[in-house]
N, C-alpha and C. Protein backbone atom coordinates (compact mmCIF):
# COMPACT_ATOMS: atom_id res chain seq x y z
N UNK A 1 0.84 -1.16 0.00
CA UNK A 1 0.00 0.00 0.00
C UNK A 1 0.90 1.24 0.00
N UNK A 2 0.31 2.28 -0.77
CA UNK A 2 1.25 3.12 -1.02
C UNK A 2 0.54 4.62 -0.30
N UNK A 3 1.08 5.38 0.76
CA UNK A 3 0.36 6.53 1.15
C UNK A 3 1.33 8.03 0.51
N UNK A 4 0.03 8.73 0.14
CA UNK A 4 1.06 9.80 -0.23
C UNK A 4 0.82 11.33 0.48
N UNK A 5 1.95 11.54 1.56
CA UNK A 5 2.06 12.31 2.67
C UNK A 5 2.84 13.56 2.42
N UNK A 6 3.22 14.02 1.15
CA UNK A 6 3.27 15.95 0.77
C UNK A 6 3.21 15.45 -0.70
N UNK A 7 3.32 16.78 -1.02
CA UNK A 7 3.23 17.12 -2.46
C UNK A 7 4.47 18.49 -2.48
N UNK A 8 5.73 18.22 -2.76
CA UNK A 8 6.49 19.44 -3.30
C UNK A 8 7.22 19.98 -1.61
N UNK A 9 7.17 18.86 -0.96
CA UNK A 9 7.86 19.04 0.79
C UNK A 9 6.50 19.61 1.49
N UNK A 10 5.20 20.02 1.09
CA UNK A 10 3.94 20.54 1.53
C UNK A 10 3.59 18.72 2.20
N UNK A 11 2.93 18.93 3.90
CA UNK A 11 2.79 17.69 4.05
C UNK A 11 1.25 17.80 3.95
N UNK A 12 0.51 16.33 3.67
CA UNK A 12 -0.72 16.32 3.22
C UNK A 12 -1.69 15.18 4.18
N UNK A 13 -2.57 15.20 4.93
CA UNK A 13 -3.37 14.70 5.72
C UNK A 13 -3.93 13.34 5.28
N UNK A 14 -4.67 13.97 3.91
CA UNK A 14 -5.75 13.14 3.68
C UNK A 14 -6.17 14.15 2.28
N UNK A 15 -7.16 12.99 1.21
CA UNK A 15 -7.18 13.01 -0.14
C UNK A 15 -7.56 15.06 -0.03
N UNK A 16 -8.13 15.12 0.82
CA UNK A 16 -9.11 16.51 0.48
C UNK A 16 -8.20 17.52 0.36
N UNK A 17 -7.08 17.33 1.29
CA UNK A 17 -5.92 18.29 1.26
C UNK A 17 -4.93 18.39 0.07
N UNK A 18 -5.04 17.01 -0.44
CA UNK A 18 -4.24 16.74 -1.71
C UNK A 18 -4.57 17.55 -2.65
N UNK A 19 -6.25 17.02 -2.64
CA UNK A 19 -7.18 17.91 -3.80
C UNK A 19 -7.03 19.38 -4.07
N UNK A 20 -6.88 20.06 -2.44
CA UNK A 20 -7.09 21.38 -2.45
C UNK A 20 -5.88 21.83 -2.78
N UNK A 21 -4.39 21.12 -2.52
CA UNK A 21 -3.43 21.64 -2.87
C UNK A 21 -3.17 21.73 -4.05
N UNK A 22 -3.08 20.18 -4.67
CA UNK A 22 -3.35 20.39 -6.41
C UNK A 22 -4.27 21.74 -6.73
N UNK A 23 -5.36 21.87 -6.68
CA UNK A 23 -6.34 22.83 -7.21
C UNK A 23 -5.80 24.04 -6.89
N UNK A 24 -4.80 24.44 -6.15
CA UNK A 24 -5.03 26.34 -5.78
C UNK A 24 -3.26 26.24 -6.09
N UNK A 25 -2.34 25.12 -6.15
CA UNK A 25 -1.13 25.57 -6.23
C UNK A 25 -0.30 24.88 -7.36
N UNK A 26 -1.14 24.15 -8.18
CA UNK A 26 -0.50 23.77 -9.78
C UNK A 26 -1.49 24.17 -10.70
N UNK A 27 -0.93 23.91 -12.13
CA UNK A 27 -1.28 23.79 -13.01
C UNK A 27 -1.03 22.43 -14.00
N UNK A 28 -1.89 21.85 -14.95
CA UNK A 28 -1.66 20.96 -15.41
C UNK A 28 -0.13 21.31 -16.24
N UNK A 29 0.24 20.12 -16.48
CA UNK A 29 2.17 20.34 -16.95
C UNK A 29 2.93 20.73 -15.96
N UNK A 30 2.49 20.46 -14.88
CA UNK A 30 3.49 21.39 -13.90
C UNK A 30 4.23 19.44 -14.02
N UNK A 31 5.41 19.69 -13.11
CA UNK A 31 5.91 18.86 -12.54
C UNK A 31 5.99 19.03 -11.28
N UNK A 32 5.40 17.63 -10.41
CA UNK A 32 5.52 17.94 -8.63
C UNK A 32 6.16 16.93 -8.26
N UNK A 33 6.42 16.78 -7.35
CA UNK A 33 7.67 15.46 -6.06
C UNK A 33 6.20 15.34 -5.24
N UNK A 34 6.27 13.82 -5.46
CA UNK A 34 4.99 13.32 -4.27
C UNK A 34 6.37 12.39 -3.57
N UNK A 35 5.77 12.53 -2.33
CA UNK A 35 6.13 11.85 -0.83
C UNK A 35 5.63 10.51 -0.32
N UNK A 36 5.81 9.67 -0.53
CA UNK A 36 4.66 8.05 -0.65
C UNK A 36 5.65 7.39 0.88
N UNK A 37 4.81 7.12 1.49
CA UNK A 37 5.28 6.05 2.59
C UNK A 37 4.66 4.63 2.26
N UNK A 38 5.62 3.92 1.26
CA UNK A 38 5.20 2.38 1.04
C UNK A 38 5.18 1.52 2.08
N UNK A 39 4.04 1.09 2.20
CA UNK A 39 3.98 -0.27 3.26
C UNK A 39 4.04 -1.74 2.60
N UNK A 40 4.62 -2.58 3.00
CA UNK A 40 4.51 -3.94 1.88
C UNK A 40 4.88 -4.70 2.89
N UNK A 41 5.53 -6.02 2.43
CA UNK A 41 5.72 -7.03 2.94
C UNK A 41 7.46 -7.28 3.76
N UNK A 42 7.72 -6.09 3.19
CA UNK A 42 9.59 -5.89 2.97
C UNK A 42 9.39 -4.61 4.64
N UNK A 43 8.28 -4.21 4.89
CA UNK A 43 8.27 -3.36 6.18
C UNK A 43 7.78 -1.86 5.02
N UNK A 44 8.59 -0.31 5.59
CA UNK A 44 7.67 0.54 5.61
C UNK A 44 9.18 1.69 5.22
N UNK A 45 8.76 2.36 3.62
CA UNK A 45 10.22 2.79 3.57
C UNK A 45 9.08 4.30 2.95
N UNK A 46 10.21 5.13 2.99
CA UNK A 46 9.63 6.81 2.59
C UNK A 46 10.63 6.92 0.97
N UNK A 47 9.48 6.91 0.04
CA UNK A 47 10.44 7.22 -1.41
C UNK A 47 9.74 8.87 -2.04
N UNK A 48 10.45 8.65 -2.88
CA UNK A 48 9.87 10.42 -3.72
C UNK A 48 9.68 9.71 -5.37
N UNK A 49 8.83 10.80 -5.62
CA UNK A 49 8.49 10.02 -6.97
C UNK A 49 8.06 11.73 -7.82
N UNK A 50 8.86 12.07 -8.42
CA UNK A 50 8.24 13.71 -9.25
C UNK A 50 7.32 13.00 -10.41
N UNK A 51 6.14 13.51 -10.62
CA UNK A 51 5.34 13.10 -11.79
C UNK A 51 4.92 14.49 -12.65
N UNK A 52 4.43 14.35 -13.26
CA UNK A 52 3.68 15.32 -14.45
C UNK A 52 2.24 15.58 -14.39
N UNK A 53 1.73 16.56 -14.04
CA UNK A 53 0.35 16.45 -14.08
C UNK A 53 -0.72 16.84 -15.09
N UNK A 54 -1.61 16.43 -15.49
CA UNK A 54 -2.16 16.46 -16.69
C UNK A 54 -3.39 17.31 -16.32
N UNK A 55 -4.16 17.35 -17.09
CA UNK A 55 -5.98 18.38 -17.12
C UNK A 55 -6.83 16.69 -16.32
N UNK A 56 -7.96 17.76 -15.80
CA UNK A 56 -8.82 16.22 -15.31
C UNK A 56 -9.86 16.36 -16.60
N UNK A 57 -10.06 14.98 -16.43
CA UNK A 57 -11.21 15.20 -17.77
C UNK A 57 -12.32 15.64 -17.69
């Protein structure tokens, strides 16, 4: 399971905060650094992952 806890070093609660941050502080094409605390079978590690963000449909 993968949790994702900031967006851009901004730390993030829960989906609504995600939402609101996306919505008032990108634009689609932006590029952002998400913060994921993977949980699996291997235990519980903190990675970064920058993605691309697109228009919602």
């Amino acid at each position: 399971m993968d949790i994702i806890t900031a967006v851009d070093g901004q730390p993030i609660a829960g989906i609504s905060e995600l939402i609101g941050y996306l919505a008032s502080e990108t634009t689609p094409g932006q590029a952002v650094t998400l913060t994921v605390l993977r949980l699996d079978e291997e235990g519980t590690q903190e990675m970064q992952f920058e993605v691309t963000l697109t228009p919602r449909p």
